[in-house]
C-alpha atoms as a PDB file:
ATOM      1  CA  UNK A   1     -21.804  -0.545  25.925  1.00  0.00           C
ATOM      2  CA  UNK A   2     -19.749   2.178  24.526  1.00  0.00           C
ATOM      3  CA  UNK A   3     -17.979   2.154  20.812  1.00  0.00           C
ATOM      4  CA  UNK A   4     -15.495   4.423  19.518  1.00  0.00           C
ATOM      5  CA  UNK A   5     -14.751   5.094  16.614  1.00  0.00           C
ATOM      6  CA  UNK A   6     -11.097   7.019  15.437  1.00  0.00           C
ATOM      7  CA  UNK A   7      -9.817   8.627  12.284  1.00  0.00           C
ATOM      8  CA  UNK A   8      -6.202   8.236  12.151  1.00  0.00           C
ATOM      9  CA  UNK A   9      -5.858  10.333   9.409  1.00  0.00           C
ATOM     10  CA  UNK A  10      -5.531  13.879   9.314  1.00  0.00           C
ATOM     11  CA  UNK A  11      -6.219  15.141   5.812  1.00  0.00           C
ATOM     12  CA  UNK A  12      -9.039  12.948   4.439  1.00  0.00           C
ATOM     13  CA  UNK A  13     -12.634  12.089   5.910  1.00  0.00           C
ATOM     14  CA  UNK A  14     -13.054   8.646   6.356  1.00  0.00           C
ATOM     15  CA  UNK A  15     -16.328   6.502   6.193  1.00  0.00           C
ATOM     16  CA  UNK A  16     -17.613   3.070   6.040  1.00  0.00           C
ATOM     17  CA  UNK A  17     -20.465   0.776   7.928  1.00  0.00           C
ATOM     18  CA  UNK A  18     -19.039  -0.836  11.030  1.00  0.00           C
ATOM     19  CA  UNK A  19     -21.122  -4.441  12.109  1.00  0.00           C
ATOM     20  CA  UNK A  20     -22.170  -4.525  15.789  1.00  0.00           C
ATOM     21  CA  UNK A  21     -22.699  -8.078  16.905  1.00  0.00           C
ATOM     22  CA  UNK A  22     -25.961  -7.283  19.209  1.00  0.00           C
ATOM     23  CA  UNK A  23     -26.745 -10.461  20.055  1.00  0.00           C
ATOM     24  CA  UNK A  24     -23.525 -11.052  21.737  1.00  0.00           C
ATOM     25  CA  UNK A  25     -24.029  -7.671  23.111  1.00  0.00           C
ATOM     26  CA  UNK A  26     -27.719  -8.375  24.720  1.00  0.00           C
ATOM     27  CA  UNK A  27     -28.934  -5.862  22.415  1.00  0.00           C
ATOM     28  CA  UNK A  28     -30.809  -8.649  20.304  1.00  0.00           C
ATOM     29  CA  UNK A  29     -30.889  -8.066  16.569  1.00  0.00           C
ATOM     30  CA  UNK A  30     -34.353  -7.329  15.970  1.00  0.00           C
ATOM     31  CA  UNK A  31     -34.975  -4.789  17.939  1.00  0.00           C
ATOM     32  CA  UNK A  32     -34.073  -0.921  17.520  1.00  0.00           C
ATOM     33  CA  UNK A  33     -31.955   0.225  19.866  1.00  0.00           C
ATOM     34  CA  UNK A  34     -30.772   3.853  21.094  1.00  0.00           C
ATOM     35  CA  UNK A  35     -27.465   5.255  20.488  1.00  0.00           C
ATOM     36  CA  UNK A  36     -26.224   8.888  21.740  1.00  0.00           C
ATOM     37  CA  UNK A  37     -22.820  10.126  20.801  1.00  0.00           C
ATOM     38  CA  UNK A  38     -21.264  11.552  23.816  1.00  0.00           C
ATOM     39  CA  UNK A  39     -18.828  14.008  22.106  1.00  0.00           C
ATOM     40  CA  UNK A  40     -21.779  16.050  20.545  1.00  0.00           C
ATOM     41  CA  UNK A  41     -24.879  14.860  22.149  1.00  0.00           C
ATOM     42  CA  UNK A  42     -26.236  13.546  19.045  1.00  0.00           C
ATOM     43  CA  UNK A  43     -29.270  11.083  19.642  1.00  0.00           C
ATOM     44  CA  UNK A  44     -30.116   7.931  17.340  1.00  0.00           C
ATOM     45  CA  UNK A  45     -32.206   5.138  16.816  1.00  0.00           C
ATOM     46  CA  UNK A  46     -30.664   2.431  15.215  1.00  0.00           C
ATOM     47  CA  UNK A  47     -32.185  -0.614  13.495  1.00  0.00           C
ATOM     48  CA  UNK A  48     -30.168  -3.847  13.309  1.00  0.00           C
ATOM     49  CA  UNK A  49     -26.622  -4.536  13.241  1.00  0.00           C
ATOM     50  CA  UNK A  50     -24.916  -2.329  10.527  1.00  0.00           C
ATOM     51  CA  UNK A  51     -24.154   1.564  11.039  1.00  0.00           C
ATOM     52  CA  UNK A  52     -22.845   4.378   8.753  1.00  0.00           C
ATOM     53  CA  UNK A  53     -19.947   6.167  10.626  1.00  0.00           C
ATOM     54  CA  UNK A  54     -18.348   9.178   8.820  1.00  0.00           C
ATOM     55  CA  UNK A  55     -15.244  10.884  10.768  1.00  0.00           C
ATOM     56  CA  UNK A  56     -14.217  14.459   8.901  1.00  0.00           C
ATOM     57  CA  UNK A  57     -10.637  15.377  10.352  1.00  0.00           C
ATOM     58  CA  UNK A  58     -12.002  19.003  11.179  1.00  0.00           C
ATOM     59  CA  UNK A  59     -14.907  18.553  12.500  1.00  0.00           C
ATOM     60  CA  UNK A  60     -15.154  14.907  14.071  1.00  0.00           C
ATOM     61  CA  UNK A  61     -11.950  12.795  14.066  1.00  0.00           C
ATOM     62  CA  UNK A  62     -13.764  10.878  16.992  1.00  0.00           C
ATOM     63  CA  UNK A  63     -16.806   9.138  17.500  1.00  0.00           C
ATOM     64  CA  UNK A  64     -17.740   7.998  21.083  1.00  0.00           C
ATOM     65  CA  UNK A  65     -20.898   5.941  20.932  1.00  0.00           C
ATOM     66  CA  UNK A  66     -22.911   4.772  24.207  1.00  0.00           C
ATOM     67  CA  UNK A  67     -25.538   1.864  23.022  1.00  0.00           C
ATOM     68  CA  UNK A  68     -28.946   1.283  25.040  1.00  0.00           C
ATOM     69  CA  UNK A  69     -31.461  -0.991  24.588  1.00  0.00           C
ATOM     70  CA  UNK A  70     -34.596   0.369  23.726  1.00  0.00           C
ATOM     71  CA  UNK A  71     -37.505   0.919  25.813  1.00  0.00           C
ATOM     72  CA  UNK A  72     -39.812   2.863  25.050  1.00  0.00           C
ATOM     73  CA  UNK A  73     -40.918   5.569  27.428  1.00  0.00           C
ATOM     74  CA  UNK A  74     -42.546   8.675  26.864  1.00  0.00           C
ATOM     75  CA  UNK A  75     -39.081  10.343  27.157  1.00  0.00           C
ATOM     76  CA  UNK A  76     -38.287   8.433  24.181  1.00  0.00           C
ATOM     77  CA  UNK A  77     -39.958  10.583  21.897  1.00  0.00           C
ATOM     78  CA  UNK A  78     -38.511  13.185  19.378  1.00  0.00           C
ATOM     79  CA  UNK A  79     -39.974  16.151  21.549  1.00  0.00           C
ATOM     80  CA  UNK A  80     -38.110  14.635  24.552  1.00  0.00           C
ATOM     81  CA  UNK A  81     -34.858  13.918  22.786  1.00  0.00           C
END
Protein backbone atom coordinates (compact mmCIF):
# COMPACT_ATOMS: atom_id res chain seq x y z
CA UNK A 1 0.00 0.00 0.00
CA UNK A 2 1.80 3.09 -0.89
CA UNK A 3 0.34 6.91 -0.42
CA UNK A 4 1.68 9.98 -1.75
CA UNK A 5 1.29 12.88 -0.81
CA UNK A 6 2.17 16.34 -3.20
CA UNK A 7 2.49 20.03 -2.55
CA UNK A 8 1.53 21.84 -5.56
CA UNK A 9 2.58 24.90 -4.31
CA UNK A 10 5.82 26.37 -4.39
CA UNK A 11 6.01 29.22 -1.90
CA UNK A 12 3.95 28.10 1.13
CA UNK A 13 4.15 24.82 3.36
CA UNK A 14 1.13 23.06 3.33
CA UNK A 15 -0.44 20.77 6.11
CA UNK A 16 -3.50 19.05 7.14
CA UNK A 17 -4.63 15.31 8.46
CA UNK A 18 -5.38 13.04 5.54
CA UNK A 19 -8.10 9.88 6.58
CA UNK A 20 -6.86 6.42 5.52
CA UNK A 21 -9.76 4.04 5.23
CA UNK A 22 -7.80 0.83 6.80
CA UNK A 23 -10.39 -1.33 6.89
CA UNK A 24 -10.90 -1.22 3.25
CA UNK A 25 -7.23 -1.39 3.08
CA UNK A 26 -6.82 -4.78 5.33
CA UNK A 27 -5.01 -2.71 7.68
CA UNK A 28 -8.00 -2.97 10.27
CA UNK A 29 -8.62 0.13 12.35
CA UNK A 30 -7.59 -0.91 15.63
CA UNK A 31 -4.49 -1.89 15.21
CA UNK A 32 -1.14 0.24 14.83
CA UNK A 33 0.35 -0.13 11.84
CA UNK A 34 3.96 0.76 10.34
CA UNK A 35 4.58 3.41 7.92
CA UNK A 36 8.19 4.32 6.35
CA UNK A 37 8.54 7.22 4.01
CA UNK A 38 10.59 6.13 1.16
CA UNK A 39 11.98 9.57 0.10
CA UNK A 40 13.85 10.01 3.51
CA UNK A 41 13.71 6.75 5.24
CA UNK A 42 11.71 8.05 7.98
CA UNK A 43 10.05 5.18 10.13
CA UNK A 44 6.50 5.47 11.94
CA UNK A 45 4.03 3.85 13.87
CA UNK A 46 0.76 4.95 13.30
CA UNK A 47 -2.40 4.48 15.38
CA UNK A 48 -5.80 4.53 13.64
CA UNK A 49 -7.00 6.15 10.64
CA UNK A 50 -6.05 9.92 10.72
CA UNK A 51 -2.35 11.26 9.97
CA UNK A 52 -0.63 14.70 10.18
CA UNK A 53 1.19 15.32 6.81
CA UNK A 54 3.21 18.60 6.54
CA UNK A 55 4.95 19.24 2.94
CA UNK A 56 7.55 22.48 3.21
CA UNK A 57 8.33 23.48 -0.55
CA UNK A 58 12.19 23.39 0.31
CA UNK A 59 12.63 20.71 2.06
CA UNK A 60 9.74 18.08 1.28
CA UNK A 61 7.28 18.99 -1.52
CA UNK A 62 6.68 15.09 -1.61
CA UNK A 63 5.66 12.54 0.63
CA UNK A 64 5.87 8.85 -0.53
CA UNK A 65 4.37 6.64 2.15
CA UNK A 66 4.61 2.63 2.07
CA UNK A 67 1.91 1.22 4.80
CA UNK A 68 2.52 -2.31 6.59
CA UNK A 69 0.62 -4.02 8.87
CA UNK A 70 2.10 -4.47 12.04
CA UNK A 71 3.72 -7.40 13.42
CA UNK A 72 5.65 -7.30 15.86
CA UNK A 73 9.10 -8.80 15.65
CA UNK A 74 12.08 -8.11 17.45
CA UNK A 75 13.21 -6.00 14.43
CA UNK A 76 10.36 -3.91 15.25
CA UNK A 77 11.91 -2.22 17.97
CA UNK A 78 13.34 1.41 18.19
CA UNK A 79 17.02 -0.02 18.40
CA UNK A 80 16.26 -1.96 15.16
CA UNK A 81 14.54 0.84 13.32
Amino acid sequence: IVLVAVNLDPFRTQSGTVTIPLERLGLGGDRPFFVRELLSDEKYLWNGGRAFIELVPDLSPVKVYRLYRYVRRENDFDYYM
